[in-house]
C-alpha atoms as a PDB file:
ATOM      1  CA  UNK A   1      33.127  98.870  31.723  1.00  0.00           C
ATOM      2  CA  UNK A   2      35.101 102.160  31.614  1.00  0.00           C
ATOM      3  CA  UNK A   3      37.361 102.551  34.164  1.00  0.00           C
ATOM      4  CA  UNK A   4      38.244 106.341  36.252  1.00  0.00           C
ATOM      5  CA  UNK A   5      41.761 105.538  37.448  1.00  0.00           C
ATOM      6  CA  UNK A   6      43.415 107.869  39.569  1.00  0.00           C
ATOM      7  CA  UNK A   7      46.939 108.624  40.582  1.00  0.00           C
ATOM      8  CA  UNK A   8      47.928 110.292  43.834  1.00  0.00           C
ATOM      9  CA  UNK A   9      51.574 111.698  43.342  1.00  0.00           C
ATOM     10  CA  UNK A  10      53.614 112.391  45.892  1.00  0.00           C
ATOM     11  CA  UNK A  11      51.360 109.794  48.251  1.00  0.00           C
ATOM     12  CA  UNK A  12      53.411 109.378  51.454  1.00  0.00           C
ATOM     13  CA  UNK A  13      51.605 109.022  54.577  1.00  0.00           C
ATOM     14  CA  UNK A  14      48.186 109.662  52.123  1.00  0.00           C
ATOM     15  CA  UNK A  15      46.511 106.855  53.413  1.00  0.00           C
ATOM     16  CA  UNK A  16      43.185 107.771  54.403  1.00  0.00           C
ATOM     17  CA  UNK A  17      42.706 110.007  51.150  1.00  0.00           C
ATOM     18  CA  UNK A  18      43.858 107.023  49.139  1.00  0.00           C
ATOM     19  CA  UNK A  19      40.859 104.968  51.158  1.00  0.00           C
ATOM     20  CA  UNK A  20      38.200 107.686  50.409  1.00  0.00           C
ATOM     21  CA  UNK A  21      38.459 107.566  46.438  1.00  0.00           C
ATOM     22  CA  UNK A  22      38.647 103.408  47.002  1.00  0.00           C
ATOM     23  CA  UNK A  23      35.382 104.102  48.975  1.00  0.00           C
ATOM     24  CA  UNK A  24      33.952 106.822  46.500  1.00  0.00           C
ATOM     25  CA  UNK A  25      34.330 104.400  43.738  1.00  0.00           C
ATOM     26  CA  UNK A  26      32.846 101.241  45.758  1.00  0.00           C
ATOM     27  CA  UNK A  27      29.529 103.585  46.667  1.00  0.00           C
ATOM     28  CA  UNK A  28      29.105 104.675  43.016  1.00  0.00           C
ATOM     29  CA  UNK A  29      29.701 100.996  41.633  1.00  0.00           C
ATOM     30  CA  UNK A  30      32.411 102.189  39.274  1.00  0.00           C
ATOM     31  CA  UNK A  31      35.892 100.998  38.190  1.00  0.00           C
ATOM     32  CA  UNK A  32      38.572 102.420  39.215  1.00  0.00           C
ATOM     33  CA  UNK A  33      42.768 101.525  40.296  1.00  0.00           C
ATOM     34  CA  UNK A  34      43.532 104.112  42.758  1.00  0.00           C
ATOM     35  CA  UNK A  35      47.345 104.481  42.077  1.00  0.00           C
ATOM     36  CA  UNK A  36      49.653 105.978  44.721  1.00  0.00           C
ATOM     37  CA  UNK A  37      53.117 107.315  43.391  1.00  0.00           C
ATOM     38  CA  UNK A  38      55.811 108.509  45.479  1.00  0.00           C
ATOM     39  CA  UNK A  39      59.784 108.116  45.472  1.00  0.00           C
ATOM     40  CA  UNK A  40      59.905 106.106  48.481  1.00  0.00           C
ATOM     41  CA  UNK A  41      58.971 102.340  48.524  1.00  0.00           C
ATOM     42  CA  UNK A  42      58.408 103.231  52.129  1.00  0.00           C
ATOM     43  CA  UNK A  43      55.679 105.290  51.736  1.00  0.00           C
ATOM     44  CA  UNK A  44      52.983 103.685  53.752  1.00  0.00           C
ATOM     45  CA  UNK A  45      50.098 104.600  51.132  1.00  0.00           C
ATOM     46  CA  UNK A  46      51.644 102.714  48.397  1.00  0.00           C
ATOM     47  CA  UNK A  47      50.396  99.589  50.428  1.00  0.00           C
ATOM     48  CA  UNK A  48      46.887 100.380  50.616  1.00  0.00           C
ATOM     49  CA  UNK A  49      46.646 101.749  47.011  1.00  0.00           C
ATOM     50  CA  UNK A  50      45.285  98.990  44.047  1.00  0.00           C
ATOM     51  CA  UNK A  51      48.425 100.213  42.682  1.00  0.00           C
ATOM     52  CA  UNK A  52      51.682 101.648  43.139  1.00  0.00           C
ATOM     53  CA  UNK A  53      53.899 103.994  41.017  1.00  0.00           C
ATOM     54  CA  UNK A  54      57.542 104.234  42.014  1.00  0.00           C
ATOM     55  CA  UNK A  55      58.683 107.878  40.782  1.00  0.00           C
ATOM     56  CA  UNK A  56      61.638 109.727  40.787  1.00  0.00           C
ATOM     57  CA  UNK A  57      61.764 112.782  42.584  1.00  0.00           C
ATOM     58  CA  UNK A  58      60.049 116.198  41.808  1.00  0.00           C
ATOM     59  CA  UNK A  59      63.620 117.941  40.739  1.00  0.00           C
ATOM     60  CA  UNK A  60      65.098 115.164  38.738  1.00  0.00           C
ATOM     61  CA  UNK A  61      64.637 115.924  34.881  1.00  0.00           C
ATOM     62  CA  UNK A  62      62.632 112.531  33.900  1.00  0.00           C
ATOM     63  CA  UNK A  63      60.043 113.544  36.577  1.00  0.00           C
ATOM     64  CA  UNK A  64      57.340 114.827  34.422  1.00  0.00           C
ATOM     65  CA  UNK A  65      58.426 111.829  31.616  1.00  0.00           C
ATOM     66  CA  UNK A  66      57.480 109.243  34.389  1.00  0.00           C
ATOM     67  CA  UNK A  67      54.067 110.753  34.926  1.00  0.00           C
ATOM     68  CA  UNK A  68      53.372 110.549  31.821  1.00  0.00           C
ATOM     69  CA  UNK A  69      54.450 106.830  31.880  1.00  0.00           C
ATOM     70  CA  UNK A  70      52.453 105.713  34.620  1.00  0.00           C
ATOM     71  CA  UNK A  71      49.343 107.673  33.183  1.00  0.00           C
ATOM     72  CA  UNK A  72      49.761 105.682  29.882  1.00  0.00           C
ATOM     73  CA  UNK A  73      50.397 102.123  31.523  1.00  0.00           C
ATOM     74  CA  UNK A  74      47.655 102.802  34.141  1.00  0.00           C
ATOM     75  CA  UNK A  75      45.135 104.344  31.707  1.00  0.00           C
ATOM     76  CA  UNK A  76      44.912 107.049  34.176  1.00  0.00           C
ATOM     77  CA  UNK A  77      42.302 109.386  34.527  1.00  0.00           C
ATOM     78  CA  UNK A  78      43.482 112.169  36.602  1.00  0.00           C
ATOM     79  CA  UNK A  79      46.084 112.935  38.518  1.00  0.00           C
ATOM     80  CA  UNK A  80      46.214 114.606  41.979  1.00  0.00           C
ATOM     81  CA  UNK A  81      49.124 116.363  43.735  1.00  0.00           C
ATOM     82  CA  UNK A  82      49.230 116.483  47.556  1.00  0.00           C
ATOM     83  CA  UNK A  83      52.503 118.548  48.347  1.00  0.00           C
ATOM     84  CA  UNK A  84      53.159 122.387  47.816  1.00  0.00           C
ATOM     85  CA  UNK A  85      56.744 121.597  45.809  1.00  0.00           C
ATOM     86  CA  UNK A  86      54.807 119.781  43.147  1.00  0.00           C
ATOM     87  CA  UNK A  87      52.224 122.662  42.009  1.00  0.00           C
ATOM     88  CA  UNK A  88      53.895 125.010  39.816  1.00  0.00           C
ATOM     89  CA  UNK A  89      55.897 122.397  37.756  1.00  0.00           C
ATOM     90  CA  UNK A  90      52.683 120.631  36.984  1.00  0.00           C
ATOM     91  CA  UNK A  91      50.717 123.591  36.382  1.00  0.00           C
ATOM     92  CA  UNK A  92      53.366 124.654  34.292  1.00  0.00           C
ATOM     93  CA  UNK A  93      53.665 121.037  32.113  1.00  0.00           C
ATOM     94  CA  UNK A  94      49.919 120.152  32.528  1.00  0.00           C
ATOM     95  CA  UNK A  95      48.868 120.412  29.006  1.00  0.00           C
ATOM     96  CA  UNK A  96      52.323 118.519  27.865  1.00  0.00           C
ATOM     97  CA  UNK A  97      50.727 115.864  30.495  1.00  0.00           C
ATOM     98  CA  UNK A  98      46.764 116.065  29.706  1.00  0.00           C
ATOM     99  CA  UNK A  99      48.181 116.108  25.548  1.00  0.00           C
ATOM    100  CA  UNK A 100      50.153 112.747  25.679  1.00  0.00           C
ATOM    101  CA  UNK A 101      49.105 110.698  28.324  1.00  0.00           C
ATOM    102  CA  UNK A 102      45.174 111.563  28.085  1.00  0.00           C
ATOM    103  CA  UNK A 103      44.643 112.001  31.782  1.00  0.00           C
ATOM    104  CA  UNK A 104      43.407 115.078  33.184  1.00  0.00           C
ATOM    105  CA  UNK A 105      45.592 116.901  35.763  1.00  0.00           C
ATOM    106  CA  UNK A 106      43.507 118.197  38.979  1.00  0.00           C
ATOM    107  CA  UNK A 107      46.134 121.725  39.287  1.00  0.00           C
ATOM    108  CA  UNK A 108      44.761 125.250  39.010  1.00  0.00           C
ATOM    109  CA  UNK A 109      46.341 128.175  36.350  1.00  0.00           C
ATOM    110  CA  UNK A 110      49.680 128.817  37.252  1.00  0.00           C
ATOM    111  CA  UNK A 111      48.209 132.365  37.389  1.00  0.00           C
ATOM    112  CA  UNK A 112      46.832 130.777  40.706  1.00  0.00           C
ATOM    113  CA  UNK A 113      49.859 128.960  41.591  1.00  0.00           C
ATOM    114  CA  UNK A 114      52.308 131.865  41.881  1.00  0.00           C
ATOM    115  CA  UNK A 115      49.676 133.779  44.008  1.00  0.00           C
ATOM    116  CA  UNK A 116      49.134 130.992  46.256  1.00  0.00           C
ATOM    117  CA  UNK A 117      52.788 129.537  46.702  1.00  0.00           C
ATOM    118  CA  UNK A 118      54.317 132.920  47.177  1.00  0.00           C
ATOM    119  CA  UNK A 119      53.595 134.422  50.833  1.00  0.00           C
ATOM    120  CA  UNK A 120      54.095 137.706  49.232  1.00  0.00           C
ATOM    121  CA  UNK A 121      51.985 137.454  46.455  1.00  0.00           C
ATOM    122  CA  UNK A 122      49.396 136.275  48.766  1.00  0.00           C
ATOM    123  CA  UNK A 123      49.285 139.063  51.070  1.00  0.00           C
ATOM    124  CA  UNK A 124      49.387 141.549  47.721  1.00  0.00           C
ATOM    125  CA  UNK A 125      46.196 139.730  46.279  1.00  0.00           C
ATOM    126  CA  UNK A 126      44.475 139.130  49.529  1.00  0.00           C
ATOM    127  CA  UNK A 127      45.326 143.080  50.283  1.00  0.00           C
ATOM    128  CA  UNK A 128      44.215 143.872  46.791  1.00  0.00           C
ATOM    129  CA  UNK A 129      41.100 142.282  47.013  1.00  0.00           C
ATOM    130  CA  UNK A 130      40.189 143.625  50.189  1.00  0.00           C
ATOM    131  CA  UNK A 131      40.449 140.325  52.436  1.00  0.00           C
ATOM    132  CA  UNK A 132      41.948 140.845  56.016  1.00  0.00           C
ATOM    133  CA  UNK A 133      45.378 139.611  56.831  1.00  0.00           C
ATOM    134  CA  UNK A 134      47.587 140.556  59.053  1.00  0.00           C
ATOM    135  CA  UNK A 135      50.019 143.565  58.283  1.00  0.00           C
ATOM    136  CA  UNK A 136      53.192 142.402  56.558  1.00  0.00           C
ATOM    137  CA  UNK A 137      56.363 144.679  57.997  1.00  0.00           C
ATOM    138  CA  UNK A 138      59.054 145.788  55.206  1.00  0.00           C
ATOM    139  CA  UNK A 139      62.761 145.677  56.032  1.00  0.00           C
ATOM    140  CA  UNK A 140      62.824 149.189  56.584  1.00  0.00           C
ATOM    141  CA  UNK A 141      59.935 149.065  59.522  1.00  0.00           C
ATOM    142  CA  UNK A 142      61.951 145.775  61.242  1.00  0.00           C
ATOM    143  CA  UNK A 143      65.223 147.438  61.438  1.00  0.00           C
ATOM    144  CA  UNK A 144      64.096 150.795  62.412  1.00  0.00           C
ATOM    145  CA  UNK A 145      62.863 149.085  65.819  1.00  0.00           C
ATOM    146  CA  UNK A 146      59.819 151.167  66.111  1.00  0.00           C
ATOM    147  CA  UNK A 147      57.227 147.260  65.940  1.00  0.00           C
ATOM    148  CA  UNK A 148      55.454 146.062  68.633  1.00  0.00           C
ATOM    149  CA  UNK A 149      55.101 142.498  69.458  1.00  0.00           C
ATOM    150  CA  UNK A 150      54.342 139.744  69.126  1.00  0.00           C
ATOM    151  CA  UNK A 151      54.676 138.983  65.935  1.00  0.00           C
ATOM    152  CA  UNK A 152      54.951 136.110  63.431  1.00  0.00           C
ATOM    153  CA  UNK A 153      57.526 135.234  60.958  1.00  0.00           C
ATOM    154  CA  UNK A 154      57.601 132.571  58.356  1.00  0.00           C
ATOM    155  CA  UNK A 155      59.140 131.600  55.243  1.00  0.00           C
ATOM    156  CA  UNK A 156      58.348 133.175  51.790  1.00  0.00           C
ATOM    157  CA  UNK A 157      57.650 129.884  50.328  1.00  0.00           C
ATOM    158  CA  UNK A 158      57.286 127.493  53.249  1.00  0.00           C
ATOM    159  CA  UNK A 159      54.365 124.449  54.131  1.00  0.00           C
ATOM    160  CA  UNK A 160      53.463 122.099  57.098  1.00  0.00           C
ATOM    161  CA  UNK A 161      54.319 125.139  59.881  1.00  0.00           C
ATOM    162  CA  UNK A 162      57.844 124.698  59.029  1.00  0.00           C
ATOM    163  CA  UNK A 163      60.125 127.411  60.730  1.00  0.00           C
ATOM    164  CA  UNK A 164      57.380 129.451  61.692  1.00  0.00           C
ATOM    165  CA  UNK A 165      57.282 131.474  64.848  1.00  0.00           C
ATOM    166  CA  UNK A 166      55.458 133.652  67.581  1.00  0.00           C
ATOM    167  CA  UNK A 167      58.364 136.414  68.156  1.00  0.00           C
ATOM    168  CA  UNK A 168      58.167 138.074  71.188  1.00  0.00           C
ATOM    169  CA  UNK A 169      60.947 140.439  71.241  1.00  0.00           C
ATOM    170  CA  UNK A 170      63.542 141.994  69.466  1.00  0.00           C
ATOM    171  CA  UNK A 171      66.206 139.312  70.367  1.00  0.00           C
ATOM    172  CA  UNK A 172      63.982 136.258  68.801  1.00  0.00           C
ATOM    173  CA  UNK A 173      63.430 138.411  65.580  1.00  0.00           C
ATOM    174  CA  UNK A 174      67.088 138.832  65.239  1.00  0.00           C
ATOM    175  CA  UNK A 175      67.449 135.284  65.970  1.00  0.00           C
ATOM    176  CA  UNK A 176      64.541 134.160  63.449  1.00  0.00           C
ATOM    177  CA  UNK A 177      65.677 137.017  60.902  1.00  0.00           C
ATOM    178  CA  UNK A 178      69.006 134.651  60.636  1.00  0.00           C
ATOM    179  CA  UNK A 179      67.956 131.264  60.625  1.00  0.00           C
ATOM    180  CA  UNK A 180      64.853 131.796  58.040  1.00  0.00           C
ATOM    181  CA  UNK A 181      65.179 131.722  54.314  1.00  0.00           C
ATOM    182  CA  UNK A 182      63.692 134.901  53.391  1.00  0.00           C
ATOM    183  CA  UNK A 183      61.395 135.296  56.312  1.00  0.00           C
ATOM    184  CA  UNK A 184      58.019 137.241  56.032  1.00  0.00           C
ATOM    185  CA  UNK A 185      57.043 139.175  59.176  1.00  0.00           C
ATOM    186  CA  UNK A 186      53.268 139.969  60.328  1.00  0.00           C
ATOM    187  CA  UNK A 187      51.752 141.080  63.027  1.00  0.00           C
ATOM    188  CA  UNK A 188      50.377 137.899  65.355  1.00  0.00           C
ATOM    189  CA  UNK A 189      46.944 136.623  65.111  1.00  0.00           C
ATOM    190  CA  UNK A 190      45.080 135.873  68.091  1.00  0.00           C
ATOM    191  CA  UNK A 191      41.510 133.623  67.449  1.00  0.00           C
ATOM    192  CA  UNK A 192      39.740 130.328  66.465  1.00  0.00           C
ATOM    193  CA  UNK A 193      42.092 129.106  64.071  1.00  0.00           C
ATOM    194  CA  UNK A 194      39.980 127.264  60.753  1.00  0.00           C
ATOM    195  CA  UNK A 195      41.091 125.205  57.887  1.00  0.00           C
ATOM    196  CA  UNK A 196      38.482 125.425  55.103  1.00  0.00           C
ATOM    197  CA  UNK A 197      38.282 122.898  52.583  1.00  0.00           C
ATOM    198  CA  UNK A 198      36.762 124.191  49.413  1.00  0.00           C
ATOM    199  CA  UNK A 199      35.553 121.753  46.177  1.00  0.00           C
ATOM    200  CA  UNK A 200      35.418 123.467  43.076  1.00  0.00           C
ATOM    201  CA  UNK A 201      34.678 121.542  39.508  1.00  0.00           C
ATOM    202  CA  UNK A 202      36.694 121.382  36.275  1.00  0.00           C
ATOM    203  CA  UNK A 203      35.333 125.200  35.361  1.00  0.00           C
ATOM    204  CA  UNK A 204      36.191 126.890  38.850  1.00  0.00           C
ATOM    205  CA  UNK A 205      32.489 126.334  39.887  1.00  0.00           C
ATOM    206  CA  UNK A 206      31.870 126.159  43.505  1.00  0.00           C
ATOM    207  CA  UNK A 207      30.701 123.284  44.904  1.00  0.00           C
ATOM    208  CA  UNK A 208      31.432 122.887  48.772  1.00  0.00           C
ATOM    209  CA  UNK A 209      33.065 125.153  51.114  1.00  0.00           C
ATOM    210  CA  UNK A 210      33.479 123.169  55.017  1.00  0.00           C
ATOM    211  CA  UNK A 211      34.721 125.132  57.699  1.00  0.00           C
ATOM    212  CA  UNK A 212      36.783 122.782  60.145  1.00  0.00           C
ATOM    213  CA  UNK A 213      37.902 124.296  63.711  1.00  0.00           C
ATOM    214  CA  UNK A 214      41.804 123.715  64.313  1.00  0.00           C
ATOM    215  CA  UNK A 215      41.030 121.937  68.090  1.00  0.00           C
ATOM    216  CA  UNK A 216      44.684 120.789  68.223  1.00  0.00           C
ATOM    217  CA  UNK A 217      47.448 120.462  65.576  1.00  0.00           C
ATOM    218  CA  UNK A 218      51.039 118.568  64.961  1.00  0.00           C
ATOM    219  CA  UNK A 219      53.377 119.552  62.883  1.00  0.00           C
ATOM    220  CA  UNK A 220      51.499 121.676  60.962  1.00  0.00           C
ATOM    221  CA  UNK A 221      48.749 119.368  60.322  1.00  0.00           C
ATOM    222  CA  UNK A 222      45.355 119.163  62.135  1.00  0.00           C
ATOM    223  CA  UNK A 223      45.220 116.252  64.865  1.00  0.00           C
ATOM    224  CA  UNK A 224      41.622 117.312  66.471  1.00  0.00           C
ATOM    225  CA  UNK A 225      39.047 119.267  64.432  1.00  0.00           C
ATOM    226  CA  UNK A 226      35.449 119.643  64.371  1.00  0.00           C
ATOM    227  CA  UNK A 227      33.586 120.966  61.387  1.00  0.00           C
ATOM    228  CA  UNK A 228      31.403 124.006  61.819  1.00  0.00           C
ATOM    229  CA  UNK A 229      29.160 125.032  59.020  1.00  0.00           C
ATOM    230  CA  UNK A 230      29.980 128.993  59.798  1.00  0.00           C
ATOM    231  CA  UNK A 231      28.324 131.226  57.764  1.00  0.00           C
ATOM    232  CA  UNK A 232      30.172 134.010  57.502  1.00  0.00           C
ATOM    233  CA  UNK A 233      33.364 132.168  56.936  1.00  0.00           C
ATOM    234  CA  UNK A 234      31.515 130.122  54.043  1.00  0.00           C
ATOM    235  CA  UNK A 235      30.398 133.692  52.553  1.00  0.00           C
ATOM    236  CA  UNK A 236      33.926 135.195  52.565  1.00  0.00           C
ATOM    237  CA  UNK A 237      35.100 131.864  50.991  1.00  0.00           C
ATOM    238  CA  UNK A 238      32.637 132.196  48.065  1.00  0.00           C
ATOM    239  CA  UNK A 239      33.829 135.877  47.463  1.00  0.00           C
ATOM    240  CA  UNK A 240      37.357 134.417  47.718  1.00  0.00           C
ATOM    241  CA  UNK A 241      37.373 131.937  45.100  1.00  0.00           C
ATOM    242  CA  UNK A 242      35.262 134.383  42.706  1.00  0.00           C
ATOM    243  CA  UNK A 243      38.598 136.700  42.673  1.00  0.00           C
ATOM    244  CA  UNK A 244      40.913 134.009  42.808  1.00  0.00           C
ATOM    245  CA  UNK A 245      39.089 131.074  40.802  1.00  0.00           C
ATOM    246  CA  UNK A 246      41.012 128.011  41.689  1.00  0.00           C
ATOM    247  CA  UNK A 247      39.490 124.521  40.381  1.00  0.00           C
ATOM    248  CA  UNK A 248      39.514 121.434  42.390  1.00  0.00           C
ATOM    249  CA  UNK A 249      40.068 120.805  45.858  1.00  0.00           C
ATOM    250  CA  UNK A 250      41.591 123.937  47.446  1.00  0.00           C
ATOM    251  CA  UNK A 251      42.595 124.312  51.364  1.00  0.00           C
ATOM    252  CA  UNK A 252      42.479 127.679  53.069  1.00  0.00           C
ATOM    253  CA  UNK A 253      43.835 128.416  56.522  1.00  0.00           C
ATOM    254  CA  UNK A 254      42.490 132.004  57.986  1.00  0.00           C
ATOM    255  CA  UNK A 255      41.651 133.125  61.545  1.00  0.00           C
ATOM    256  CA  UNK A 256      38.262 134.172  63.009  1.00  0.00           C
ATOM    257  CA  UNK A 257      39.905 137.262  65.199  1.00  0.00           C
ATOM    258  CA  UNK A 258      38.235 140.593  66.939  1.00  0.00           C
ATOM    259  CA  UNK A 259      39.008 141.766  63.685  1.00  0.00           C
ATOM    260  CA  UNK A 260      37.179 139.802  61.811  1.00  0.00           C
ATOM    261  CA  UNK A 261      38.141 137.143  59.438  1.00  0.00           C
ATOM    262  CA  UNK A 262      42.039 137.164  58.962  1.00  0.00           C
ATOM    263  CA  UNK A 263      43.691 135.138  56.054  1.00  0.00           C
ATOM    264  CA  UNK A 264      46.701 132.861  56.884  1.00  0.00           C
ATOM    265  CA  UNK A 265      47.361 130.604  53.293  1.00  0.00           C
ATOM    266  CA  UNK A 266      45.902 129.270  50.473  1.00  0.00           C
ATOM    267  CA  UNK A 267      46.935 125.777  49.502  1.00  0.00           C
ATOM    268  CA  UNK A 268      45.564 124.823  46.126  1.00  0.00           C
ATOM    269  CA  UNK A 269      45.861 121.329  46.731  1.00  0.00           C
ATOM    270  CA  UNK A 270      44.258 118.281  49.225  1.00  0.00           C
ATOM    271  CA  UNK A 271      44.918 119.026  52.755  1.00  0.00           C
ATOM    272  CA  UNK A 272      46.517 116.273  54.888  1.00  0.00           C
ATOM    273  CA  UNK A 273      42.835 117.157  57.501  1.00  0.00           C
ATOM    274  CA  UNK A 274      40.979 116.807  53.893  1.00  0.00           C
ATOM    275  CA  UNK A 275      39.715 113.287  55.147  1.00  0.00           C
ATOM    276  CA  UNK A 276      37.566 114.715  57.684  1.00  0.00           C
ATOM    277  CA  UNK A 277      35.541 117.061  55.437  1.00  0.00           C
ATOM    278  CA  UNK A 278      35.296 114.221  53.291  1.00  0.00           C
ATOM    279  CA  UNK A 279      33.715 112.116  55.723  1.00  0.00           C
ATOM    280  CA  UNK A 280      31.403 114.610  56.989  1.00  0.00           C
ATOM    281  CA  UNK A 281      29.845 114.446  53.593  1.00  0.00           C
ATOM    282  CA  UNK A 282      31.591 116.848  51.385  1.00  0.00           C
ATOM    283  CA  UNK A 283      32.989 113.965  49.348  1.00  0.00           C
ATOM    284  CA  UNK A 284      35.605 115.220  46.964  1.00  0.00           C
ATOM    285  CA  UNK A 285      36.711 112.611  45.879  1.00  0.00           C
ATOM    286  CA  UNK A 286      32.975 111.367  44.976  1.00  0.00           C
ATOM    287  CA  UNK A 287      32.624 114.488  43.480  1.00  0.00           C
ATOM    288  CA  UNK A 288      35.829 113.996  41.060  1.00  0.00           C
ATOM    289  CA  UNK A 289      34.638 110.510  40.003  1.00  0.00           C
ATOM    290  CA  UNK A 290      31.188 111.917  39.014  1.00  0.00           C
ATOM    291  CA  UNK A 291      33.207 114.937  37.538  1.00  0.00           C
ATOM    292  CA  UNK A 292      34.647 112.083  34.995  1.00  0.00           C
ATOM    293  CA  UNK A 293      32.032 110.604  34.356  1.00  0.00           C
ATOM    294  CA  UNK A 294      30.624 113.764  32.836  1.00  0.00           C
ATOM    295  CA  UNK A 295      28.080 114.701  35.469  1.00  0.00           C
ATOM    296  CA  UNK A 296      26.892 118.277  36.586  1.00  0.00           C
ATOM    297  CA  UNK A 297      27.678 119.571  40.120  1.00  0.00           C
ATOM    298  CA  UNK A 298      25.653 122.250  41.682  1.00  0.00           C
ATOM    299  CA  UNK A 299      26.687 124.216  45.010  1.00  0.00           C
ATOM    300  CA  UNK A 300      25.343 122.192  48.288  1.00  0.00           C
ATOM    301  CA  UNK A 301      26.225 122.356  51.920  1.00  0.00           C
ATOM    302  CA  UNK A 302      25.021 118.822  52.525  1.00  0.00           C
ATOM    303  CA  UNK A 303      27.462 117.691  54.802  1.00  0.00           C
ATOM    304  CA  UNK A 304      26.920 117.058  58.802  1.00  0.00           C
ATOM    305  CA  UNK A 305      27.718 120.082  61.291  1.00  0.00           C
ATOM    306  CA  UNK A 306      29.230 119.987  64.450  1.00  0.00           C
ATOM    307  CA  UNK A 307      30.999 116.672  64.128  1.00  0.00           C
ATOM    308  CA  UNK A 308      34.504 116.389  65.577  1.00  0.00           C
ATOM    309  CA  UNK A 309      37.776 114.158  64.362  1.00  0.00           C
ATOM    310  CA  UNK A 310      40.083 112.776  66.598  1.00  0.00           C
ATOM    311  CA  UNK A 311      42.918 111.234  64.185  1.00  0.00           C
ATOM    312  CA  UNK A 312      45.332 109.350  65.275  1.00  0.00           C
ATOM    313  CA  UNK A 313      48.616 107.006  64.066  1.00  0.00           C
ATOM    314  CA  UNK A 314      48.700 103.719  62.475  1.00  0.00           C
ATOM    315  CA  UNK A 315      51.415 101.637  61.416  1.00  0.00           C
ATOM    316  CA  UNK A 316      52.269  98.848  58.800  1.00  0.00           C
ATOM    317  CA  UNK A 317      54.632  95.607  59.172  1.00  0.00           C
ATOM    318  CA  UNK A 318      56.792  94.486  55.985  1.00  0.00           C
ATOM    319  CA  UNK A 319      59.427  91.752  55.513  1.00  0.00           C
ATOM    320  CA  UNK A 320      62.733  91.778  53.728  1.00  0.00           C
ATOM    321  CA  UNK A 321      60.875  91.523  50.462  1.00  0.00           C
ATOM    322  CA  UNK A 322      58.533  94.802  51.139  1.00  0.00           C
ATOM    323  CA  UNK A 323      55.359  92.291  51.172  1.00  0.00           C
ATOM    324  CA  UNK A 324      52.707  93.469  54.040  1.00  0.00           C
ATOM    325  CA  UNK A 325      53.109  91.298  57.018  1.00  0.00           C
ATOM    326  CA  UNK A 326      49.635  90.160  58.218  1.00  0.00           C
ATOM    327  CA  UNK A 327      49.190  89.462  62.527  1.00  0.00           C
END
C-alpha cells in the first residue's frame, strides 16, 4: 500500500493542522505518517504527530541537509512550511530538495516569495495590479509633517502583528519611527477585517477561496472567526491569484472598508486560523492527499457558510523523559 507521508516543518503549536491531515488521511482510507519537525522538543505538535523530526534551526547551515534527511528516512511525500522565515530559503533550495530526497515541496516561485515577504514589494504589485491598499507614505511625506492621522506602521518584513501600530500623532510616529526595523507607514484602515484562505493545486489552479471574518484576534492570530462565503471578496481573490499565481495553500489578510476592498498581506503559506476553513469543508489538506495521489481538482465552493470558531488553549503534561503523561 503506498504511503503519502507528510512533514510539517517548523510545527510548534501546529496541532490542530497536524490533526486535519491525520483526519484527511483516515476519511480517504490512505497511508500516511504525518511528521512534525521543529527545533524544539517542546513543541507541543511533535506529540500528536505519528512522527517527529528534531531539526536544527532555519539559519544554521545543515538546515536544508536535515530536510533532506528526514524526507529520505520518512519516505516523505511533501513537505509543508508554516512560518514566514522559512519561505524564501525553501523556495530558493526546493528543486535541490524535490531532486534528492523525492518529496515534493508545497512553496510557491520565489518570484512569489519576494513579492509576498516584502511589504514593499507588496504594495508595488498590489498598486500595479490595480488592487486597493492603503497609501504607503515615503520618508520625504513623514518628515515634512504635512500627514494626517491615524495611521499604521509596521515592519518591512514582519508576521504575527509583531510591532505593528495605530499612530495617532506625530509623537507616536517619532516614537514607532525609532523602535521599528525599517518601518512601513500607511494610512489606517477602518472595516470588517477578513482572512481568506485560498487552495490552489500543484499548477496554480484555483480550487477554494473561504472568506473568514476576523471576530476577535491574539497576537496576531484569529481567536473568533466566522466564515462568510462573500462574493465579492471571493471574485477579487480569483483576479488576485491570476496576477500573482501562487500554488498551494495561500492566506490573505485585506479589509472590507467604505472604500472598497483594501489589501493588508499575503502569506503564501498555512495560516495558524487555517483549521477553521478546513473544517468548514474546504479541506486542504484532503485536497493535498488527493493531489498525490494523482487526482484532478476542479474549483468548488462546497464548504458551509455562516459558521463561527471559537478556539481556544489546550495543554500537554510530560515527565522527565519527554513521554506524554496520561490523567
Amino acid at each position: 500500500m503506498t504511503e503519502y507521508n507528510i512533514l510539517i516543518l517548523s510545527a510548534g503549536r501546529r496541532v490542530e493542522l497536524v490533526q486535519s491531515f491525520q483526519k484527511a488521511a483516515k476519511r480517504l482510507n490512505i497511508k500516511s505518517n504525518v511528521v512534525a519537525g521543529d527545533c524544539s522538543e517542546t513543541a507541543p505538535a511533535i506529540y500528536f504527530a505519528d512522527r517527529k523530526a528534531i531539526l536544527p534551526r532555519i539559519n544554521e547551515g545543515n538546515y536544508i541537509d536535515e530536510i533532506i534527511n528526514v524526507c529520505k528516512r520518512e519516505d516523505i511525500r511533501l513537505v509543508i512550511p508554516t512560518i514566514d522565515t522559512d519561505l524564501l530559503l525553501l523556495s530558493e533550495e526546493r528543486e535541490r530538495i524535490e531532486s534528492e530526497s523525492g518529496a515534493k515541496v508545497l512553496i510557491s516561485g520565489t518570484d512569489v516569495i519576494s513579492i509576498c515577504r516584502d511589504k514593499i514589494n507588496t504594495q508595488k504589485f498590489l498598486e500595479e495590479n490595480e488592487f486597493k491598499i492603503p497609501k504607503m507614505y515615503s520618508e520625504e511625506e513623514l518628515n515634512s509633517g504635512e500627514i494626517e492621522f491615524p495611521l499604521f506602521i509596521k515592519p518591512k518584513s514582519g508576521s504575527s502583528s509583531i510591532n505593528t501600530f495605530k499612530v495617532n500623532n506625530i509623537e507616536e510616529l517619532a516614537t514607532y519611527r525609532s523602535l521599528i526595523k525599517e518601518p512601513i507607514v500607511q494610512d489606517f484602515m477602518e472595516g470588517k477585517e477578513f482572512t481568506v484562505d485560498v487552495f490552489l493545486d500543484f499548477d496554480g489552479n484555483l480550487i477554494t477561496v473561504v472568506p473568514r471574518l476576523r471576530m476577535a484576534t491574539r497576537s496576531g492570530e484569529i481567536s473568533k472567526g466566522k466564515i462568510i462565503k462573500d462574493k465579492e471578496i471571493i471574485e477579487d481573490i480569483k483576479r488576485l491569484v491570476e496576477v500573482l499565481k501562487p500554488i498551494g495553500h495561500i492566506t490573505v489578510q485585506l479589509m472590507k472598508t467604505n472604500k472598497g476592498i483594501e489589501y493588508i498581506e499575503i502569506n503564501p503559506r498555512f495560516g495558524g486560523g487555517a483549521p477553521m476553513s478546513i473544517q468548514s469543508g474546504a479541506d486542504s489538506c484532503e485536497n493535498l492527499y488527493r493531489l498525490l495521489r494523482g487526482e484532478k481538482l476542479e474549483y468548488n465552493e462546497n464548504y458551509r457558510d455562516n459558521i463561527m470558531f471559537f478556539r481556544f488553549d489546550n495543554s500537554i503534561c510530560v515527565d522527565e523523559n519527554l513521554e506524554i503523561v496520561q490523567w
